[in-house]
PDB file of N, CA and C in Angstrom:
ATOM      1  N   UNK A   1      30.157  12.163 -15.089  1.00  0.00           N
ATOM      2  CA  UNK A   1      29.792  11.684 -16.396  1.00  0.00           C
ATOM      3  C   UNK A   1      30.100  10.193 -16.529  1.00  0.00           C
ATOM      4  N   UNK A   2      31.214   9.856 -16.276  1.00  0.00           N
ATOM      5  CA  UNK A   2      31.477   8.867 -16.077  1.00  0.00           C
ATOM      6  C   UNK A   2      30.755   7.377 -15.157  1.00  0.00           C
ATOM      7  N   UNK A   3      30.300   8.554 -14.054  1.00  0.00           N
ATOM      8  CA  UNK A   3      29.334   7.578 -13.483  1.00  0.00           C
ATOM      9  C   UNK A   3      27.943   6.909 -13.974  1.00  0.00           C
ATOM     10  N   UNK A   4      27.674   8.293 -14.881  1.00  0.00           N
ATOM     11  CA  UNK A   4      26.302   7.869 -15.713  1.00  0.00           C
ATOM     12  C   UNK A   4      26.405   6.581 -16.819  1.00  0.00           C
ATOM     13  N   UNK A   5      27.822   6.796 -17.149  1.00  0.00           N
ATOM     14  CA  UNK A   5      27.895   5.701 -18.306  1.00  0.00           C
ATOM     15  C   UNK A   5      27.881   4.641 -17.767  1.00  0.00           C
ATOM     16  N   UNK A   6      28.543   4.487 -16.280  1.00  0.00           N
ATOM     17  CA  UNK A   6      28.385   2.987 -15.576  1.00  0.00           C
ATOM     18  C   UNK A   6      27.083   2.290 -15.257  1.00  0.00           C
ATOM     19  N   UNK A   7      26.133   3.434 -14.735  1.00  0.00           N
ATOM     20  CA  UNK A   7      25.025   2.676 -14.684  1.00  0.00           C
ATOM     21  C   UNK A   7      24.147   2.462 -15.773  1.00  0.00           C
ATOM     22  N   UNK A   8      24.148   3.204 -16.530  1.00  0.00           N
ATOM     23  CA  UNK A   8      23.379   2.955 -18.248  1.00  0.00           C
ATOM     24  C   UNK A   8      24.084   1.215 -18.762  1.00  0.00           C
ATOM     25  N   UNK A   9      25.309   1.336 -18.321  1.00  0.00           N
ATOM     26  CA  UNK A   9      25.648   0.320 -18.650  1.00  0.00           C
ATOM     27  C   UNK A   9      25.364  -1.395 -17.964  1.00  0.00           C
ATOM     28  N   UNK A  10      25.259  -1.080 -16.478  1.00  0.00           N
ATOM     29  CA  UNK A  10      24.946  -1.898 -15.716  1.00  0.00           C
ATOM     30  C   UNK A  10      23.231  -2.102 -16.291  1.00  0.00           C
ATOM     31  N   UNK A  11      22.325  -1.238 -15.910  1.00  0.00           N
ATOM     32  CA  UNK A  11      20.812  -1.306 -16.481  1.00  0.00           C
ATOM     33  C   UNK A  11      20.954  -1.764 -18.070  1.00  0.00           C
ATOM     34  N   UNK A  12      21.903  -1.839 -18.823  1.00  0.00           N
ATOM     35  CA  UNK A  12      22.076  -2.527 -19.815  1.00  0.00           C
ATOM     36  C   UNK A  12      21.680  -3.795 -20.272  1.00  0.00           C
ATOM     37  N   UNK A  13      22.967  -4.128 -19.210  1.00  0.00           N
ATOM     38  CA  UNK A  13      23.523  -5.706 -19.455  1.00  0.00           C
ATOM     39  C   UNK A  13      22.201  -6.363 -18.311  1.00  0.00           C
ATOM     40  N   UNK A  14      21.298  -5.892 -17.341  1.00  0.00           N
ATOM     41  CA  UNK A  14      20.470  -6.095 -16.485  1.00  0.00           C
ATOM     42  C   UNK A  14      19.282  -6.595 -17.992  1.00  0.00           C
ATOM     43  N   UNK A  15      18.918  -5.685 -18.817  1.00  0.00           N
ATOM     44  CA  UNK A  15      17.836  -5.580 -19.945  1.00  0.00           C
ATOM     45  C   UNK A  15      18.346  -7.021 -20.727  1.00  0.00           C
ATOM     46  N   UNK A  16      19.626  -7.521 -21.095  1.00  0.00           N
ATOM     47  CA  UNK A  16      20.065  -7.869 -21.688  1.00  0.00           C
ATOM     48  C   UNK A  16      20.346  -9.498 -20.955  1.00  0.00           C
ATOM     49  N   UNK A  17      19.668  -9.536 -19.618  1.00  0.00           N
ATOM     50  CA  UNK A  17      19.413 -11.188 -19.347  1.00  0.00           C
ATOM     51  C   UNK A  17      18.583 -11.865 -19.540  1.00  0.00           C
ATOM     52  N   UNK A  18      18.724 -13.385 -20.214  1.00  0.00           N
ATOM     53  CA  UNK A  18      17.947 -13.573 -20.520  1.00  0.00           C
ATOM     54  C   UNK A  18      16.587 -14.197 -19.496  1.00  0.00           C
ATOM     55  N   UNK A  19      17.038 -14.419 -18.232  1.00  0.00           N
ATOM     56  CA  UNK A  19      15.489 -14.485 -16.944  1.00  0.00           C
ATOM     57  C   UNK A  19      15.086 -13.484 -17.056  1.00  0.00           C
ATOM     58  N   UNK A  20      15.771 -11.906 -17.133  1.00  0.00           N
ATOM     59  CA  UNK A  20      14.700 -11.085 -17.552  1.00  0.00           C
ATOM     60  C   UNK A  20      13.773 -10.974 -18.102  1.00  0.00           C
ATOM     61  N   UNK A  21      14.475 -11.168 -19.629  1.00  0.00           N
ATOM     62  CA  UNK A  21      13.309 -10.972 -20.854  1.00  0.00           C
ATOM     63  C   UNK A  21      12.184 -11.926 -20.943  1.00  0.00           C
ATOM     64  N   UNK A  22      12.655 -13.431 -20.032  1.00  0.00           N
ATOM     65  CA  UNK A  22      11.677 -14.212 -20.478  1.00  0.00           C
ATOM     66  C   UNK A  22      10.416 -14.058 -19.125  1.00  0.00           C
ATOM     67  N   UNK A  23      11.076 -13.608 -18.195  1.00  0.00           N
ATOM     68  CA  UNK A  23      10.132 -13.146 -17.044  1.00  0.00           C
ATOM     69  C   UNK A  23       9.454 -12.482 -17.430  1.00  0.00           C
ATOM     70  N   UNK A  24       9.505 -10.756 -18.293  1.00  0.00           N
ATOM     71  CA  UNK A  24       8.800  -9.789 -18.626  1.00  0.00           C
ATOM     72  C   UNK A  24       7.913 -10.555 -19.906  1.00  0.00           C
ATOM     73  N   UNK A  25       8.114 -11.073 -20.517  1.00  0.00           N
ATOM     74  CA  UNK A  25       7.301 -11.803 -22.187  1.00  0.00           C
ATOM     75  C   UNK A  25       6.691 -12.798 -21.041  1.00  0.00           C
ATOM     76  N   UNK A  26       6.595 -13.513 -20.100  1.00  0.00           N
ATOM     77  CA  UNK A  26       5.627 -14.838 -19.339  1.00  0.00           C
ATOM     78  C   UNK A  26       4.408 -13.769 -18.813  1.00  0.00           C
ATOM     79  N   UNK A  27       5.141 -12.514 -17.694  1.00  0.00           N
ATOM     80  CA  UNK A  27       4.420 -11.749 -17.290  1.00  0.00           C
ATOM     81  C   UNK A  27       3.180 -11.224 -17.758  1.00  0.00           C
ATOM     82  N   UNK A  28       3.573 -10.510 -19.316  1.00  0.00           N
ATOM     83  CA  UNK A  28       2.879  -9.769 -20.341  1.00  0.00           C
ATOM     84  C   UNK A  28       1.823 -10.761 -20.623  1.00  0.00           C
ATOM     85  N   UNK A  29       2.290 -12.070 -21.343  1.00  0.00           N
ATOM     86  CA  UNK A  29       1.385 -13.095 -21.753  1.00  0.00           C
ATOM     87  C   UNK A  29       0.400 -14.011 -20.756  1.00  0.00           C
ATOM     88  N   UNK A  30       0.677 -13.934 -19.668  1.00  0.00           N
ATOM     89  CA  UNK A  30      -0.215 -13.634 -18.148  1.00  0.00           C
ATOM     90  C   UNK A  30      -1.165 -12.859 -18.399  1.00  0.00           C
ATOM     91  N   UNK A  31      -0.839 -11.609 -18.313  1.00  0.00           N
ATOM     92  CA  UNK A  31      -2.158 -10.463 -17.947  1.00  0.00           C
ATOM     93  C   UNK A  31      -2.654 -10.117 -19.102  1.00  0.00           C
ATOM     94  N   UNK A  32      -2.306 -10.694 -20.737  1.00  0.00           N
ATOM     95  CA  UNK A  32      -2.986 -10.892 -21.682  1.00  0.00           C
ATOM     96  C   UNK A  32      -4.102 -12.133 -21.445  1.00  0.00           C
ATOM     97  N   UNK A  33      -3.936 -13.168 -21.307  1.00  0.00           N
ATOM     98  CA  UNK A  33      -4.523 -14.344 -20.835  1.00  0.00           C
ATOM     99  C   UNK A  33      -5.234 -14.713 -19.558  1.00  0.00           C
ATOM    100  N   UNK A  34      -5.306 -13.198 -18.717  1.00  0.00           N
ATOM    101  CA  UNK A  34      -5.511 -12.978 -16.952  1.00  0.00           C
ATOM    102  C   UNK A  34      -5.338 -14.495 -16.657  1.00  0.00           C
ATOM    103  N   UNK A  35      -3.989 -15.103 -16.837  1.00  0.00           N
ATOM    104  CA  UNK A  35      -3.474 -15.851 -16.100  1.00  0.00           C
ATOM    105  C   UNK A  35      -2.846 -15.621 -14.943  1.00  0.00           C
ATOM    106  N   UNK A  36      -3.230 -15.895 -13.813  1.00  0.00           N
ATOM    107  CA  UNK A  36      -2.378 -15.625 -12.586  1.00  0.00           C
ATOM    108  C   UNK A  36      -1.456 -16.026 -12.355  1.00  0.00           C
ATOM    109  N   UNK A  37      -1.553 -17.734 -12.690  1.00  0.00           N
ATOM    110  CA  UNK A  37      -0.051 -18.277 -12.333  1.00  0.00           C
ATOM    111  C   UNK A  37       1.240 -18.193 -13.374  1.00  0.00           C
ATOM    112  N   UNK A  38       0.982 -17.279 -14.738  1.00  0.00           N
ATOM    113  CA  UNK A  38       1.669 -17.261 -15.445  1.00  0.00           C
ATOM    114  C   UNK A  38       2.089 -15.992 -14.970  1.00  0.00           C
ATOM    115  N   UNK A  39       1.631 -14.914 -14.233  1.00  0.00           N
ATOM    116  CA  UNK A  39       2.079 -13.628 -13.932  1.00  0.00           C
ATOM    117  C   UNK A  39       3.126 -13.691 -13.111  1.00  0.00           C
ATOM    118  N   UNK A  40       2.490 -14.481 -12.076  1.00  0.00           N
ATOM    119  CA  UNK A  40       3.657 -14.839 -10.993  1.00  0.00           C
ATOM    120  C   UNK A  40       4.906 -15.744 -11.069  1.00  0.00           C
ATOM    121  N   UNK A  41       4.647 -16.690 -11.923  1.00  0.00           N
ATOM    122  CA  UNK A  41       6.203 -17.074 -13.057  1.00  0.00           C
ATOM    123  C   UNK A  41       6.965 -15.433 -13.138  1.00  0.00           C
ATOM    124  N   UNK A  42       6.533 -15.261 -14.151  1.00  0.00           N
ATOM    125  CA  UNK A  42       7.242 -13.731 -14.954  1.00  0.00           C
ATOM    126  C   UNK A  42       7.341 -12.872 -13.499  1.00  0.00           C
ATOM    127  N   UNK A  43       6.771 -12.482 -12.790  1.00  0.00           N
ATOM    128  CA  UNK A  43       7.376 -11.893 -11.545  1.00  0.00           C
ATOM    129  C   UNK A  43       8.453 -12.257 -10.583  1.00  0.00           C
ATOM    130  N   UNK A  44       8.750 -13.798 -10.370  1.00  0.00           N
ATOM    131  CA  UNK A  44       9.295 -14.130 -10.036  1.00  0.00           C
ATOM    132  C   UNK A  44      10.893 -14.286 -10.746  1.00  0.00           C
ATOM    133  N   UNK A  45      10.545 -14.228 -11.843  1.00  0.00           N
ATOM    134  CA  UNK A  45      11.932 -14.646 -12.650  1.00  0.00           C
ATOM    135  C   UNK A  45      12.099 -13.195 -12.899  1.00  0.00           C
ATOM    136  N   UNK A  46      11.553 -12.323 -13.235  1.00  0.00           N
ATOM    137  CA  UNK A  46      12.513 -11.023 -13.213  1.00  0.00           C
ATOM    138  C   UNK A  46      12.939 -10.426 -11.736  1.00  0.00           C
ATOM    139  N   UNK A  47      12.261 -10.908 -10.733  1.00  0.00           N
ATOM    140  CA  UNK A  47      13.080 -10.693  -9.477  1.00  0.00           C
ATOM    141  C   UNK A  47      14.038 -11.622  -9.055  1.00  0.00           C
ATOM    142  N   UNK A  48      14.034 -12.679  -9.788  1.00  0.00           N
ATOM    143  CA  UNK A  48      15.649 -13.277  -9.752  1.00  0.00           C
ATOM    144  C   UNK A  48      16.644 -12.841 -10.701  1.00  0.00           C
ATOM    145  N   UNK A  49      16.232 -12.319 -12.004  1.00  0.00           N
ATOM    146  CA  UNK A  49      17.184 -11.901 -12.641  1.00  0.00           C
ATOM    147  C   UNK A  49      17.631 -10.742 -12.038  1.00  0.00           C
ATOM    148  N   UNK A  50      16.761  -9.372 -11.155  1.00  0.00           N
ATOM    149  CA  UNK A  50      17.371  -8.492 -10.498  1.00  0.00           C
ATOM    150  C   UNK A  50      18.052  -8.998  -9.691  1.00  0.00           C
ATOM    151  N   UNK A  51      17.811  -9.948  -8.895  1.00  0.00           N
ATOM    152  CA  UNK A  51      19.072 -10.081  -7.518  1.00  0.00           C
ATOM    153  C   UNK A  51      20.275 -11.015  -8.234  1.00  0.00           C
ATOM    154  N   UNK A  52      20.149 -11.516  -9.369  1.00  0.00           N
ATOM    155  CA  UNK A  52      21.439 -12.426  -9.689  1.00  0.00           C
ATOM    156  C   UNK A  52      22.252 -10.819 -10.415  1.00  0.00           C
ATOM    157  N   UNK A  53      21.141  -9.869 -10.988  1.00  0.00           N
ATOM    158  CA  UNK A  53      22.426  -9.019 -11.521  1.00  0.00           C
ATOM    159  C   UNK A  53      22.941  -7.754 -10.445  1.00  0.00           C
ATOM    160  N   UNK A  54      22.165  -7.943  -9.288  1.00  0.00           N
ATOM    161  CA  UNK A  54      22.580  -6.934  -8.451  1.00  0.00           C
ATOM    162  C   UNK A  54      23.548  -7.853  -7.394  1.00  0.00           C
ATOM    163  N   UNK A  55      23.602  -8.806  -7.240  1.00  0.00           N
ATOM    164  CA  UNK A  55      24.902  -9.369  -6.857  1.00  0.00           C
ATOM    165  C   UNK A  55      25.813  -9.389  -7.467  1.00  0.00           C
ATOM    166  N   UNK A  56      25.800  -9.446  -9.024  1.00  0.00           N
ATOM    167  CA  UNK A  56      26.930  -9.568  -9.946  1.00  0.00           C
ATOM    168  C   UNK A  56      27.606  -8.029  -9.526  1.00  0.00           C
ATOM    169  N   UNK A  57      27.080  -6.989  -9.469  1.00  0.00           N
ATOM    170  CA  UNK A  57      27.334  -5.665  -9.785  1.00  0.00           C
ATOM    171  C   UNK A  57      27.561  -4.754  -8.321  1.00  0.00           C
ATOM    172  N   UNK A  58      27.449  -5.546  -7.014  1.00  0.00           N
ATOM    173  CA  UNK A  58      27.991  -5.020  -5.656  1.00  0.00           C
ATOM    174  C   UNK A  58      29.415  -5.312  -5.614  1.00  0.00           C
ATOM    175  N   UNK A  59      29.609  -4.457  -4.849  1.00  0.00           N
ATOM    176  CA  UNK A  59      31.355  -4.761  -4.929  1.00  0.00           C
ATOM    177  C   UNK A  59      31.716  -4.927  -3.267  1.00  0.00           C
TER     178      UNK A  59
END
């Protein structure tokens, strides 16, 4: 049980960066606009916000 709360919590604070959010809102407003190079912004920055929070969170 305990373990579940850790990762709800980790996928949390992951939702809760802000290269995330602004990666996923560039992304969205990309493939609203079938902008390509705005997609690949927003792809890129939420795959840096995953590896900056999955380094934060290896032990």
């Amino acid at each position: 049980m305990s373990a579940e709360r850790s990762v709800a919590k980790e996928d949390q604070s992951l939702w809760n960066s802000r290269l995330f959010k602004i990666g996923l809102v560039t992304a969205a407003v990309g493939a609203i606009i079938k902008a390509a190079e705005l997609i690949t912004v927003g792809v890129v920055a939420v795959g840096g916000a995953w590896a900056l929070w999955k380094g934060k969170n290896t032990r």
